[in-house]
C-alpha atoms as a PDB file:
ATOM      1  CA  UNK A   1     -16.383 -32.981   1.414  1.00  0.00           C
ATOM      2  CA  UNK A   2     -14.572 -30.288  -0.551  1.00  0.00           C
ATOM      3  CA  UNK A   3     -14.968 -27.939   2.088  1.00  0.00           C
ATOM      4  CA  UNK A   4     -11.673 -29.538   4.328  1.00  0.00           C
ATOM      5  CA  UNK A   5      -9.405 -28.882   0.947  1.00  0.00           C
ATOM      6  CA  UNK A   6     -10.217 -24.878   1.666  1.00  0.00           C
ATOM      7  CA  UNK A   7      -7.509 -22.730   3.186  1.00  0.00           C
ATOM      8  CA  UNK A   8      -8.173 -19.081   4.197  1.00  0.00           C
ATOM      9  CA  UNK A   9      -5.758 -16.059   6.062  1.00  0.00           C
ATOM     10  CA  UNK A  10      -6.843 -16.010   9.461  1.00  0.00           C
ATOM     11  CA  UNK A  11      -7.388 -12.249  10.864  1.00  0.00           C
ATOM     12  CA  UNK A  12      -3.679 -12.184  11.638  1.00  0.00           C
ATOM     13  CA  UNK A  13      -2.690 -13.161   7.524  1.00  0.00           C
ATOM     14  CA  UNK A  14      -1.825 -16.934   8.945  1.00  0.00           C
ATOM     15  CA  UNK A  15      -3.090 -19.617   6.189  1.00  0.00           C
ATOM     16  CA  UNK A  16      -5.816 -22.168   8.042  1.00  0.00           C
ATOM     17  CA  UNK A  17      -6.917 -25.543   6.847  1.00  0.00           C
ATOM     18  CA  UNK A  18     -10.688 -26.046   6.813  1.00  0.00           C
ATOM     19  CA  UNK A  19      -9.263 -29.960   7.823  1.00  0.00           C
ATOM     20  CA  UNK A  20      -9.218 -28.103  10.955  1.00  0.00           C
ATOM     21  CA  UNK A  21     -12.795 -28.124  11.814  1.00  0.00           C
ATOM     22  CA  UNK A  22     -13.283 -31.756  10.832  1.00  0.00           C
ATOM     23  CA  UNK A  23     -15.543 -33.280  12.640  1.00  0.00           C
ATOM     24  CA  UNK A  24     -17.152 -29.983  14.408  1.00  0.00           C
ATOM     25  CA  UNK A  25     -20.253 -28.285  13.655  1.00  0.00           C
ATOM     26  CA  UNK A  26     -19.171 -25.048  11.621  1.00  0.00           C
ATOM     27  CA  UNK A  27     -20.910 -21.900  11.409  1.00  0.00           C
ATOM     28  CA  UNK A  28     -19.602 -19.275   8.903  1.00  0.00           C
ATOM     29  CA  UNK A  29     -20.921 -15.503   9.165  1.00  0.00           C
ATOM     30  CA  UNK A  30     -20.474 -12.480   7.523  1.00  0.00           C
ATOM     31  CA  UNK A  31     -19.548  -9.634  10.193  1.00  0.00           C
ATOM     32  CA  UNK A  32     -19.466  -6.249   9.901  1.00  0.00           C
ATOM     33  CA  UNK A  33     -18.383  -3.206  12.814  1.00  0.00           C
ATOM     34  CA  UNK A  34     -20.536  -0.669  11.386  1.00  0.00           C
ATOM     35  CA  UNK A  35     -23.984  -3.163  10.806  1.00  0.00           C
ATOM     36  CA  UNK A  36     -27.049  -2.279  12.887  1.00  0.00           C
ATOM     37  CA  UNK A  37     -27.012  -5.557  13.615  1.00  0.00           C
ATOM     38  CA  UNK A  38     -23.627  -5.723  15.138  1.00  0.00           C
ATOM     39  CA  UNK A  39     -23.845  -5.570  18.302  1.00  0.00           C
ATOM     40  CA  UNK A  40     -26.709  -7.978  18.577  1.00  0.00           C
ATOM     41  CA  UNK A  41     -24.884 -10.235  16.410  1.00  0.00           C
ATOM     42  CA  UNK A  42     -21.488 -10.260  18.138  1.00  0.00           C
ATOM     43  CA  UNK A  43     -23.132 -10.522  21.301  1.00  0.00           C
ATOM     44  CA  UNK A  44     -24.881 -13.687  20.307  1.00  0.00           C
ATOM     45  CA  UNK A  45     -22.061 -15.220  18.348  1.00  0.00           C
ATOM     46  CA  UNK A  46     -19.856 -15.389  21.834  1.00  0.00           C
ATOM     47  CA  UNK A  47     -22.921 -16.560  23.590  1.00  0.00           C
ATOM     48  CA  UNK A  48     -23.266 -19.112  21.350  1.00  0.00           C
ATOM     49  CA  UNK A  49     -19.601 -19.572  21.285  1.00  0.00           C
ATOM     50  CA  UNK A  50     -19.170 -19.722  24.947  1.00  0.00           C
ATOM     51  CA  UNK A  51     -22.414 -22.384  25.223  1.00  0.00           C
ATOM     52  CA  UNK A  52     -21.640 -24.886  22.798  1.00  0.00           C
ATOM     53  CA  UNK A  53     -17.281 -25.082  21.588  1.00  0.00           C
ATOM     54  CA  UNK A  54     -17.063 -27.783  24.149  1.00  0.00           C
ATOM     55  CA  UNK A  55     -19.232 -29.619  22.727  1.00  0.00           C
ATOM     56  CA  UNK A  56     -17.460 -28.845  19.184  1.00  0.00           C
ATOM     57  CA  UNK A  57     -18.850 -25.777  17.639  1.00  0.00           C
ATOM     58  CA  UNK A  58     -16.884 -23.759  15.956  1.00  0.00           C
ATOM     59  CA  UNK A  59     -17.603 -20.354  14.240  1.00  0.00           C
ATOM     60  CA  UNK A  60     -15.937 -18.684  11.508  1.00  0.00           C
ATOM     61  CA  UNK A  61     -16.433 -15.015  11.260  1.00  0.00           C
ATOM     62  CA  UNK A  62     -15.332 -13.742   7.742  1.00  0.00           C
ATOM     63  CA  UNK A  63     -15.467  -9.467   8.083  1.00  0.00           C
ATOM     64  CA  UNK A  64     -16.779  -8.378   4.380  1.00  0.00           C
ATOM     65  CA  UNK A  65     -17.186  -4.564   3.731  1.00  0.00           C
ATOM     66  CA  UNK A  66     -19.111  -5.760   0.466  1.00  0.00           C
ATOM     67  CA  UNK A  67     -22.354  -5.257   1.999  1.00  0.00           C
ATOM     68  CA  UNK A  68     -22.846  -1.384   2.183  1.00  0.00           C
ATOM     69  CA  UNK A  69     -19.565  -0.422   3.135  1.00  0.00           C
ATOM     70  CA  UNK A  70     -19.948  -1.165   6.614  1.00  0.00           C
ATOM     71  CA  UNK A  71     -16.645  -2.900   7.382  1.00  0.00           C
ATOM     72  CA  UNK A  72     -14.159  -0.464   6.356  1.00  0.00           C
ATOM     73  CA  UNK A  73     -11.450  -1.157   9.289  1.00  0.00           C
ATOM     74  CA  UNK A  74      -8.505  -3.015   8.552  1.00  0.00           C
ATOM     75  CA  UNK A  75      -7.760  -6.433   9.583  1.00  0.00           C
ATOM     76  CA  UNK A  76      -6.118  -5.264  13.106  1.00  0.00           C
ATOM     77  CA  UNK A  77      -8.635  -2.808  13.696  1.00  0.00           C
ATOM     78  CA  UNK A  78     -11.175  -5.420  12.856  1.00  0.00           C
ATOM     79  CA  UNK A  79      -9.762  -7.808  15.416  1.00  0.00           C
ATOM     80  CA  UNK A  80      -8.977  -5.330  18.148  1.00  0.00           C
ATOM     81  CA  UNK A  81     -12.632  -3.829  17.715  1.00  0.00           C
ATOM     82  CA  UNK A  82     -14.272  -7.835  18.276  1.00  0.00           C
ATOM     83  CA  UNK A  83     -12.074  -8.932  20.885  1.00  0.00           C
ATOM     84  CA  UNK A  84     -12.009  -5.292  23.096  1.00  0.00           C
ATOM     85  CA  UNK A  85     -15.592  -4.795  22.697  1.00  0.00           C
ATOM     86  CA  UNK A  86     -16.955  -8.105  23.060  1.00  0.00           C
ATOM     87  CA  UNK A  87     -14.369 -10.398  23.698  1.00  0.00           C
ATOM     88  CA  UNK A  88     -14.508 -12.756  20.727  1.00  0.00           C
ATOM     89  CA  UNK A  89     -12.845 -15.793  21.409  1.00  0.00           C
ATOM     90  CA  UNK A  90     -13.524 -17.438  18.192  1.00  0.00           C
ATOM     91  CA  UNK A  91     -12.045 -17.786  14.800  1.00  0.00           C
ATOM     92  CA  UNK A  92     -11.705 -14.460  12.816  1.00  0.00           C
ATOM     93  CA  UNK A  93     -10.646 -14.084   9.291  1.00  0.00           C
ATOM     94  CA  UNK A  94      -9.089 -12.010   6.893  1.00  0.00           C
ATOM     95  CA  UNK A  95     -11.705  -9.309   5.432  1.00  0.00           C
END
């Protein structure tokens, strides 16, 4: 599959291989801080993180700010915001 030749800049700028999640059942989002549906959605993400990553989910949270403006932090203040406020464990990537 074409996806595994991807790379993308994790939330910290670091380049990750798609080849990582070979073999796992993926789930990209779109995330946003300043969505109504953010704190719903971040809250179910980790639940659904927490559940299932031992059995080999993984979820890919790509921050956009192309939907209404409502991501306008920064990559750190994107990161800091998930992980303080709802302690994301999973994969976060460069808006």
């Amino acid at each position: 599959s074409q996806f595994y030749s991807f790379t993308a800049k994790d939330i910290h700028g670091q380049d990750v291989s798609m080849e990582k999640y070979r073999g796992k059942v993926v789930l990209i989002v779109n995330v946003a801080s300043e969505c109504g549906f953010t704190d719903v959605n971040y809250r179910e993400l980790v639940a659904l993180h927490n559940k299932y990553s031992k059995e080999g989910l993984a979820i890919l949270a790509f921050p956009c700010n192309q939907f209404g403006k409502q991501e306008p932090k920064r990559n750190y203040g994107i990161y800091r915001f998930a992980v303080d406020y709802y302690g994301v464990q999973f994969d976060m990537f460069s808006k």
